[in-house]
N, C-alpha and C. Protein backbone atom coordinates (compact mmCIF):
# COMPACT_ATOMS: atom_id res chain seq x y z
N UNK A 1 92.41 73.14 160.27
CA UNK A 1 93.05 73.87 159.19
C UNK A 1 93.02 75.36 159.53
N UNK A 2 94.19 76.07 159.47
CA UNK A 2 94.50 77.34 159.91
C UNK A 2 93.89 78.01 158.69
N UNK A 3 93.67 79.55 158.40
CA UNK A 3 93.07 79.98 156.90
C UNK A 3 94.45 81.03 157.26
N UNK A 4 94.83 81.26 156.00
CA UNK A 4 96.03 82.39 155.93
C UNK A 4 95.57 84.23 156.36
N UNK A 5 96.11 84.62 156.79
CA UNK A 5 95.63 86.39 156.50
C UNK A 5 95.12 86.82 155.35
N UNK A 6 94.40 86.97 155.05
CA UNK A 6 93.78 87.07 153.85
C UNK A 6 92.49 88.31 154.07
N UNK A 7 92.76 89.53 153.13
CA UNK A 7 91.91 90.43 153.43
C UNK A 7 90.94 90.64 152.00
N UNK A 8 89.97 90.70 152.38
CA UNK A 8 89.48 91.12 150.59
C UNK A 8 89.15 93.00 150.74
N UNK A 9 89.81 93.01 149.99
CA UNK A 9 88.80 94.53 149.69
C UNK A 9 87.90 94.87 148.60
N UNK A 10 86.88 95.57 148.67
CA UNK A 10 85.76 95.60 147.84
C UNK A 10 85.28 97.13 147.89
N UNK A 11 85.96 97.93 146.79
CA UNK A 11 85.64 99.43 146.36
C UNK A 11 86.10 99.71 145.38
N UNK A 12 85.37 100.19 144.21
CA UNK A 12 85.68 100.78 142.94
C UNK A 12 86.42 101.41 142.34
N UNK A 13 86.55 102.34 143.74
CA UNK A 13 87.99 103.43 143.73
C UNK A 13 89.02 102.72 143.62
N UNK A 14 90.16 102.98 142.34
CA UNK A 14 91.37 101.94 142.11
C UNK A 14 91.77 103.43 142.89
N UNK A 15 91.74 104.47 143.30
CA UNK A 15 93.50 105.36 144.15
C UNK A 15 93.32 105.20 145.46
N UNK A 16 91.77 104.76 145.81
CA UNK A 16 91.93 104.42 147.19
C UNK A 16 92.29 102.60 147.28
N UNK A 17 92.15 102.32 146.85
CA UNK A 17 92.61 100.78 146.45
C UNK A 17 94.11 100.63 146.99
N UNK A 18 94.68 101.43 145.98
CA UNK A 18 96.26 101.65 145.81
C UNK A 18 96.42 102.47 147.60
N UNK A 19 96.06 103.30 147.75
CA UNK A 19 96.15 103.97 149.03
C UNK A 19 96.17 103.09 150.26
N UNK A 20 95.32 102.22 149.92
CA UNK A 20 94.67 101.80 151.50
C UNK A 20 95.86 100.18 151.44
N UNK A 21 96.13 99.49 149.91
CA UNK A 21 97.59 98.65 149.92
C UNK A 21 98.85 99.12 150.14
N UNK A 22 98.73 100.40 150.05
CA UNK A 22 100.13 100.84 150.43
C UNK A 22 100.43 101.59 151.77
N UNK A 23 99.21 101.72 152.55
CA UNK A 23 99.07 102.01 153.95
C UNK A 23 99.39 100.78 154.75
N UNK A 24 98.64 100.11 154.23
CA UNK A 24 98.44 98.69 154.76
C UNK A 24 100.35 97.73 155.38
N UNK A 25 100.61 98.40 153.94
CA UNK A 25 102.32 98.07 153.56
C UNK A 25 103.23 98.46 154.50
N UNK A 26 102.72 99.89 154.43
CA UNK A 26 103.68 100.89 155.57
C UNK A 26 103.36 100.76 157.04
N UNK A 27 102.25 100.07 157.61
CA UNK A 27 102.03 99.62 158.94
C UNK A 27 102.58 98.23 158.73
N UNK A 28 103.22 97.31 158.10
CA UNK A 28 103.71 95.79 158.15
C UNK A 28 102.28 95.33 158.48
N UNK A 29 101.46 95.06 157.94
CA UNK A 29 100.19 94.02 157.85
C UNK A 29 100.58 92.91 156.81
N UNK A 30 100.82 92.22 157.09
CA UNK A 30 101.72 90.91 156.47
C UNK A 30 100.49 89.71 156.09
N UNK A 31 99.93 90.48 155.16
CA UNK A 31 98.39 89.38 154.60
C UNK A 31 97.97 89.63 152.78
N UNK A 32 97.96 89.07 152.93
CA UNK A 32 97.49 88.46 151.51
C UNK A 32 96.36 89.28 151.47
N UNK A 33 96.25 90.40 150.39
CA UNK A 33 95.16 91.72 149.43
C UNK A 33 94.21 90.92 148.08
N UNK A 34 92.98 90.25 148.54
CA UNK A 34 92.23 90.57 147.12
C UNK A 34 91.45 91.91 147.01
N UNK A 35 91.42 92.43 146.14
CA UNK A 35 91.03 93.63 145.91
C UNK A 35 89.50 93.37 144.16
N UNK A 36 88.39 93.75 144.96
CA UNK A 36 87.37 93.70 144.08
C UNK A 36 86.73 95.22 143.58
N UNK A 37 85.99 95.24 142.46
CA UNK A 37 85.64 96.75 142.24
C UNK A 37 83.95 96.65 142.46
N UNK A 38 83.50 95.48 142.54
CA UNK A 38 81.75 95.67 142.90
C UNK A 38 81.57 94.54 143.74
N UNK A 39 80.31 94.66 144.12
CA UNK A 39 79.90 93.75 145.39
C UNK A 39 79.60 92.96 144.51
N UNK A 40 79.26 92.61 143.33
CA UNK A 40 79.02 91.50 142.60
C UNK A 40 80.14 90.17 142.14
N UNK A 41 81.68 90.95 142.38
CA UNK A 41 82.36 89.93 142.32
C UNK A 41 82.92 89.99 143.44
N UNK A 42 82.45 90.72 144.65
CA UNK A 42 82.68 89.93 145.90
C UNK A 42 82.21 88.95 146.63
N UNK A 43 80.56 88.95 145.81
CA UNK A 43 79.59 87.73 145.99
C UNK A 43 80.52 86.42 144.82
N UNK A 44 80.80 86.69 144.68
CA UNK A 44 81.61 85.76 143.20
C UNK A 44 82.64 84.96 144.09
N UNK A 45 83.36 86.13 144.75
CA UNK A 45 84.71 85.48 145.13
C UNK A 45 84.29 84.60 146.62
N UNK A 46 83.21 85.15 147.45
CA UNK A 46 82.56 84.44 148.32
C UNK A 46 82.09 83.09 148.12
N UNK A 47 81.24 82.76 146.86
CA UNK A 47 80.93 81.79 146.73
C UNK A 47 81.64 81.00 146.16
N UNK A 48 82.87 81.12 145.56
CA UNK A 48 84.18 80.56 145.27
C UNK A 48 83.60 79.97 143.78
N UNK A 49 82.94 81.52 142.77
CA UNK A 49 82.53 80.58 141.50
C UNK A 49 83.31 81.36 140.37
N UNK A 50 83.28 81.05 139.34
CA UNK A 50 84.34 81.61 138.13
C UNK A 50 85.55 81.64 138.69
N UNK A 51 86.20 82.63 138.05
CA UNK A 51 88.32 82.90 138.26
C UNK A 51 88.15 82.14 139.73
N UNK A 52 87.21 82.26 140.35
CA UNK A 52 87.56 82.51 142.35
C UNK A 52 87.24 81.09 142.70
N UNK A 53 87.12 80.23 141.52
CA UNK A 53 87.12 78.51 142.09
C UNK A 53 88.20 77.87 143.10
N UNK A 54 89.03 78.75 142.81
CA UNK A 54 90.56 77.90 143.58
C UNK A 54 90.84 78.32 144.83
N UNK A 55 90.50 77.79 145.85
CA UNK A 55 90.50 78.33 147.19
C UNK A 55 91.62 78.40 147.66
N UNK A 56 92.69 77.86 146.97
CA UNK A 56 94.37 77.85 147.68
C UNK A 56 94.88 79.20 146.62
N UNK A 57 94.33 79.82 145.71
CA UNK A 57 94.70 81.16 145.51
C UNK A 57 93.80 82.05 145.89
N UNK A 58 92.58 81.79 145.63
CA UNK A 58 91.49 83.29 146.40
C UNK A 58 90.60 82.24 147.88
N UNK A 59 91.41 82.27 148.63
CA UNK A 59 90.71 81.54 150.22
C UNK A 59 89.74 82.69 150.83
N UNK A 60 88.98 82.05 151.78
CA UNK A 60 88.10 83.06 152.72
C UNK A 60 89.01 83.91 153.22
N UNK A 61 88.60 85.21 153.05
CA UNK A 61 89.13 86.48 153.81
C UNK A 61 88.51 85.91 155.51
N UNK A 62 89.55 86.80 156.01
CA UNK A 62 89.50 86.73 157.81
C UNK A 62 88.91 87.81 157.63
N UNK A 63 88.65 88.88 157.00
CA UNK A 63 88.21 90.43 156.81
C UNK A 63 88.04 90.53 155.80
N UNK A 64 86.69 91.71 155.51
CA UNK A 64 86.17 92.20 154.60
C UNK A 64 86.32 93.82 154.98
N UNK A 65 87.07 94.48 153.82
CA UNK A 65 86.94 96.02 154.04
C UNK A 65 85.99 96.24 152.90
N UNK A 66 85.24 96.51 152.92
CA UNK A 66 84.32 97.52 152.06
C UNK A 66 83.84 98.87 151.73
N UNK A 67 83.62 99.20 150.48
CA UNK A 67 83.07 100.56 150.25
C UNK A 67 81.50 100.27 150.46
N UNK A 68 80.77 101.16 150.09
CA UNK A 68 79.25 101.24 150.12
C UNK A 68 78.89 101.43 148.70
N UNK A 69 79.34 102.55 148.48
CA UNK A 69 78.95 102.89 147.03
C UNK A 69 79.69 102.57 145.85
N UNK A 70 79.12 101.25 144.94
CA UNK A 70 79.70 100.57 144.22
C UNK A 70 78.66 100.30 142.49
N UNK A 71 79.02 99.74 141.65
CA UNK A 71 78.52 99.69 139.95
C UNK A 71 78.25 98.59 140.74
N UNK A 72 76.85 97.74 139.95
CA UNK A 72 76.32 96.46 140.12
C UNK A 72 75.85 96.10 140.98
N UNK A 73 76.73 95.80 142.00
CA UNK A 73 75.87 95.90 143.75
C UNK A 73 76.55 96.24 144.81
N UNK A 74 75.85 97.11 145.33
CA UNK A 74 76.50 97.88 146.18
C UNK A 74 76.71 97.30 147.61
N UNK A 75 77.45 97.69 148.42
CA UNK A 75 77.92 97.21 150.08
C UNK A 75 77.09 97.02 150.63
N UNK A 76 75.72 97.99 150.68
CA UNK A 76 74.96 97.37 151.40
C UNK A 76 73.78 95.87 150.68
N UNK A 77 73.79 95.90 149.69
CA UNK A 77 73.18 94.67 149.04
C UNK A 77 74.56 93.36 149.25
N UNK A 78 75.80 93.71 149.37
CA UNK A 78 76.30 92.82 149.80
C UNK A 78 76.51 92.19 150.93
N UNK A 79 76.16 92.96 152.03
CA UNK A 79 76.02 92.77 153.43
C UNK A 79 74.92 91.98 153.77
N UNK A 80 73.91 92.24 153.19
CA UNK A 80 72.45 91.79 152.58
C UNK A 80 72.67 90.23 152.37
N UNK A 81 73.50 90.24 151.55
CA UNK A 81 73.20 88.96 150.96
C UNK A 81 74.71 88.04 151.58
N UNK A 82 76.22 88.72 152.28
CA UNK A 82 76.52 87.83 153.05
C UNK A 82 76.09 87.28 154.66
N UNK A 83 75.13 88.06 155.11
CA UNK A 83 74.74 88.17 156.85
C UNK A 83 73.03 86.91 156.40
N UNK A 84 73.04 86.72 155.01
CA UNK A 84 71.96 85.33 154.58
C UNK A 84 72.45 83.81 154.29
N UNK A 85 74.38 84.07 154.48
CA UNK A 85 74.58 82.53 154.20
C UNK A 85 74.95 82.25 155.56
N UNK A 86 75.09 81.27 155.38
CA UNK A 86 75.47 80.44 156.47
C UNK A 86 76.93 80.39 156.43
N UNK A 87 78.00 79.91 157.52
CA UNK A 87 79.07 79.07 156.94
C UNK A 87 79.69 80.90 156.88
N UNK A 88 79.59 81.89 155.80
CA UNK A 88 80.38 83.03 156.21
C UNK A 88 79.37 84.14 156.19
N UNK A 89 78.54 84.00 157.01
CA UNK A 89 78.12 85.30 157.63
C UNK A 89 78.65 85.55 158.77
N UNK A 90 79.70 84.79 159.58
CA UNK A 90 80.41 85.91 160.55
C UNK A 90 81.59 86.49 160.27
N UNK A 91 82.21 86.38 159.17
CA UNK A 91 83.11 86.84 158.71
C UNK A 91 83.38 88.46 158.82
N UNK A 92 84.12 89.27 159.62
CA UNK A 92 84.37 90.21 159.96
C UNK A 92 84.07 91.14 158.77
N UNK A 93 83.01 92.39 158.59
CA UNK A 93 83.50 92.65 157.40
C UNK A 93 83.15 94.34 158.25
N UNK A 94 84.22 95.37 157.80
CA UNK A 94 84.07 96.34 157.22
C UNK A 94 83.82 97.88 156.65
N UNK A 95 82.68 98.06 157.22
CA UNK A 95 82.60 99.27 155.63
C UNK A 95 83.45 100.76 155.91
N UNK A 96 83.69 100.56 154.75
CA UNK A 96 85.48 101.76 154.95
C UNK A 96 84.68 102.65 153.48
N UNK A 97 83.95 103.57 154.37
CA UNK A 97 83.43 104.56 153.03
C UNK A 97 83.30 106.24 153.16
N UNK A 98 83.55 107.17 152.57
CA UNK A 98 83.52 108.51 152.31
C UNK A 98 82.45 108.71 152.85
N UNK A 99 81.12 107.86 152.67
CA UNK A 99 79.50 108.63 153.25
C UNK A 99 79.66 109.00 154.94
N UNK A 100 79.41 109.63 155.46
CA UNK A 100 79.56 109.76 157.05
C UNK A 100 78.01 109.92 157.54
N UNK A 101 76.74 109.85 156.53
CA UNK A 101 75.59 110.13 156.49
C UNK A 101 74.78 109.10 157.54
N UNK A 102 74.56 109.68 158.43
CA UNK A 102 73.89 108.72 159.72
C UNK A 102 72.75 107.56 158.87
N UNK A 103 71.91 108.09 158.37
CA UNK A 103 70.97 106.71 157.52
C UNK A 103 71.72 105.75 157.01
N UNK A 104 73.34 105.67 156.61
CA UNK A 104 73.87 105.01 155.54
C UNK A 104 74.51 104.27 156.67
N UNK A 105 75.09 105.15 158.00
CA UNK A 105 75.94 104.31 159.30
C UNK A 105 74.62 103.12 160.05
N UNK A 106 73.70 103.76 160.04
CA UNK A 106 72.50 102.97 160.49
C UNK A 106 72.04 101.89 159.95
N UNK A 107 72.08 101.84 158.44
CA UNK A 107 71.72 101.13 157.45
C UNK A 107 73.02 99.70 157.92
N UNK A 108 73.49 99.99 157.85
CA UNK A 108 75.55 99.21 157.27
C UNK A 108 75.07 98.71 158.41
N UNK A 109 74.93 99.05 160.07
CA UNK A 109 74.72 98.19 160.76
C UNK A 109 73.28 97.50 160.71
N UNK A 110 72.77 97.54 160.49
CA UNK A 110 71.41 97.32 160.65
C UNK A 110 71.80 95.94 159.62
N UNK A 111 72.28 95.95 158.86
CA UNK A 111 72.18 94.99 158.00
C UNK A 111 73.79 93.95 158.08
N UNK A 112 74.09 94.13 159.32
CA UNK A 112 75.45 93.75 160.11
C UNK A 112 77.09 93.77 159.88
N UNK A 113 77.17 94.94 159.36
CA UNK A 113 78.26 95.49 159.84
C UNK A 113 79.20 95.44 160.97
N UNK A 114 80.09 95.07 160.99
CA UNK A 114 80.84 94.85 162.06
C UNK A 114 81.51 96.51 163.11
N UNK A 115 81.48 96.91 161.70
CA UNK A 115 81.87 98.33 161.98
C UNK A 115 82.17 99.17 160.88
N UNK A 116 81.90 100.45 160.82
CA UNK A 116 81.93 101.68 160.07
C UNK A 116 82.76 102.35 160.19
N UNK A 117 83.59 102.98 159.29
CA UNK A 117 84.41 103.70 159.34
C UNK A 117 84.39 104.51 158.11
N UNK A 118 84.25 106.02 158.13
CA UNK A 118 84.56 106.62 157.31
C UNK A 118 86.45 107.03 156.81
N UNK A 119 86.71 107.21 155.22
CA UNK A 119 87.88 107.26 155.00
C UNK A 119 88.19 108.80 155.01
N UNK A 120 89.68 108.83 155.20
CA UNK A 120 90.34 110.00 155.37
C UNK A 120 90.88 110.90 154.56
N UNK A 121 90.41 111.70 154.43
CA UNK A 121 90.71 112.85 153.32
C UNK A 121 92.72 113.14 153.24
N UNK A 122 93.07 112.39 154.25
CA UNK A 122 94.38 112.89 154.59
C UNK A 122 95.26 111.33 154.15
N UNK A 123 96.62 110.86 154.04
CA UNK A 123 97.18 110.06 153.51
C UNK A 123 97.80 109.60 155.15
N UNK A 124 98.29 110.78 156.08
CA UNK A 124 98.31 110.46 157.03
C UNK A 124 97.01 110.04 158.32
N UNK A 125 95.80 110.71 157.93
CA UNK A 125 94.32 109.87 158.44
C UNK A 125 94.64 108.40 158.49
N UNK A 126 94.96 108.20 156.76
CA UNK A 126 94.36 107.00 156.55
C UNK A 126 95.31 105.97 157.17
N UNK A 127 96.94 106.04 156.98
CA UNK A 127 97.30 105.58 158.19
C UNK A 127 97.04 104.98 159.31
N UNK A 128 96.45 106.16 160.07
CA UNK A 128 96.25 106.29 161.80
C UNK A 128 94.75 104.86 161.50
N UNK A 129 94.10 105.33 160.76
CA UNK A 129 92.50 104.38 160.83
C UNK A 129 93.19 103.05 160.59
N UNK A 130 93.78 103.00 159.57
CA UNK A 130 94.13 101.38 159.27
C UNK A 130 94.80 100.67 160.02
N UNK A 131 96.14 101.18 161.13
CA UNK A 131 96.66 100.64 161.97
C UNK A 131 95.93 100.28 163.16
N UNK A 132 94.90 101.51 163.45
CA UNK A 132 93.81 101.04 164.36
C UNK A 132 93.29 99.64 164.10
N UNK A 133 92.64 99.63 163.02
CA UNK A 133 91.60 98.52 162.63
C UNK A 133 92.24 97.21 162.37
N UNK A 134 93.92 97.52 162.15
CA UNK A 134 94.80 96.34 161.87
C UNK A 134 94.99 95.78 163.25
N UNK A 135 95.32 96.45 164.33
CA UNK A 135 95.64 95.81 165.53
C UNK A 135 94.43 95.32 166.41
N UNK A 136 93.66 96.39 166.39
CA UNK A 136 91.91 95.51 166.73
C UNK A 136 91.65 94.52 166.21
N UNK A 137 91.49 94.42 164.84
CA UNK A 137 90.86 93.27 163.99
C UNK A 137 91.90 92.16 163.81
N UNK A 138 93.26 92.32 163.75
CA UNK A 138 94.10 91.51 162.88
C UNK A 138 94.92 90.90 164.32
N UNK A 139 95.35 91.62 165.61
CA UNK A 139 95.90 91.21 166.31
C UNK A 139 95.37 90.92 167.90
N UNK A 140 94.14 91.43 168.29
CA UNK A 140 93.33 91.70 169.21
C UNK A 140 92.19 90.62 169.62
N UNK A 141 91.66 90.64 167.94
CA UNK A 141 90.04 89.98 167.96
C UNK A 141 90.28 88.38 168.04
N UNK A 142 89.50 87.43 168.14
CA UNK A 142 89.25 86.20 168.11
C UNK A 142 88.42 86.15 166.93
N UNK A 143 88.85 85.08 165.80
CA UNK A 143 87.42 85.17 164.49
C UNK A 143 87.08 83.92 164.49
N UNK A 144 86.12 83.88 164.31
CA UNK A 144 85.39 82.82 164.14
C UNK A 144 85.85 81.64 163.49
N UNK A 145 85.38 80.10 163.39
CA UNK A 145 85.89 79.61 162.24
C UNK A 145 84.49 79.55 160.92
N UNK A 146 84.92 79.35 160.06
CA UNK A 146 84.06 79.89 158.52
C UNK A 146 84.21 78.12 158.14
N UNK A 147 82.75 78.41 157.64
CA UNK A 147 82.89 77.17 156.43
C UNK A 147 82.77 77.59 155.35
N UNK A 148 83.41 76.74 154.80
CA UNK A 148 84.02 76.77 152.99
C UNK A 148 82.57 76.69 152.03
N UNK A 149 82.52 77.08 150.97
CA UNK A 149 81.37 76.38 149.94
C UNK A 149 81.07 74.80 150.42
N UNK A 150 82.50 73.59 150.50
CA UNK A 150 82.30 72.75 150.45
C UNK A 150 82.30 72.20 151.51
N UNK A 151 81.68 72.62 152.02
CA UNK A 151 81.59 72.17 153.94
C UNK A 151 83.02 72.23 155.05
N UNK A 152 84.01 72.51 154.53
CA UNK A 152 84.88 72.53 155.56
C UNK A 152 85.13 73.86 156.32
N UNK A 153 85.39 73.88 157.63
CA UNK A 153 85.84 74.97 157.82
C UNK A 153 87.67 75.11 158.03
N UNK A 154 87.30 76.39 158.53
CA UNK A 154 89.01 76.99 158.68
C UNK A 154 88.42 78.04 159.94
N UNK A 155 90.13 77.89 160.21
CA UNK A 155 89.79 79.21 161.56
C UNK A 155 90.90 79.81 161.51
N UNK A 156 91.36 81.29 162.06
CA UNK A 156 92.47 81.81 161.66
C UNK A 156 93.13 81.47 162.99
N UNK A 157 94.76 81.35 163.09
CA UNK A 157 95.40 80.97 163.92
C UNK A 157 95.34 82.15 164.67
């Protein structure tokens, strides 16, 4: 079973939200956007429980973009607690945040981060970063295959 393009994003900020879908737009990244505001309903949508039961509308992301600093639980407690399951802790994830603070870049990996990236003060920055990370991650990389809550996996074509 192939899993669709499917990206989740997970940051509070609704203008970078809107920014980083409509960047996304303007480079043709042709994938399916869930968009979360805390790491608490990204643990939600991970474990496929409440609204996020239906895996043929909210499926495993191939990618996780994340913020750090979030209400409820933050990126790095979510990193925390996806790099502890099984099944999708290799799931590509991430952290796309304003902090550029070496303890916080140290931290994000330390607790397995795939990669760090601070966001761009500029509309054209943010651009240039996302097409980067789109053709590395989205057209470049090999991902893993993921298992589901219910034991199956998927792998992206």
């Amino acid at each position: 079973m192939h899993r669709q393009c499917t990206i989740l994003i997970v940051d509070d900020d609704e203008n970078d939200i809107f920014f980083v879908k409509r960047a996304f737009t303007e480079i043709n990244v042709h994938c399916t956007f869930h968009t979360l505001k805390n790491g608490q309903e990204a643990v939600d949508y991970l474990q496929g429980e409440g609204e996020y039961a239906n895996r043929q509308k909210f499926p495993i992301p191939m990618m996780i973009l994340m913020d750090l600093k979030m209400p409820i639980m933050d990126g790095f407690q979510v990193l925390a607690w996806l790099r502890s399951r099984e099944g999708i802790k290799v799931i590509p994830t991430i952290v796309f945040s304003s902090s550029d603070l070496p303890n916080d870049i140290t931290r994000a990996y330390e607790l397995g981060a795939n990669s760090f990236m601070t966001k761009s003060v500029t509309y054209d920055g943010l651009l240039l970063k996302l097409q980067t990370l789109s053709q590395y991650w989205l057209e470049h990389c090999k991902h893993p295959q993921v298992a589901d809550a219910d034991g199956s996996s998927c792998a992206v074509a």
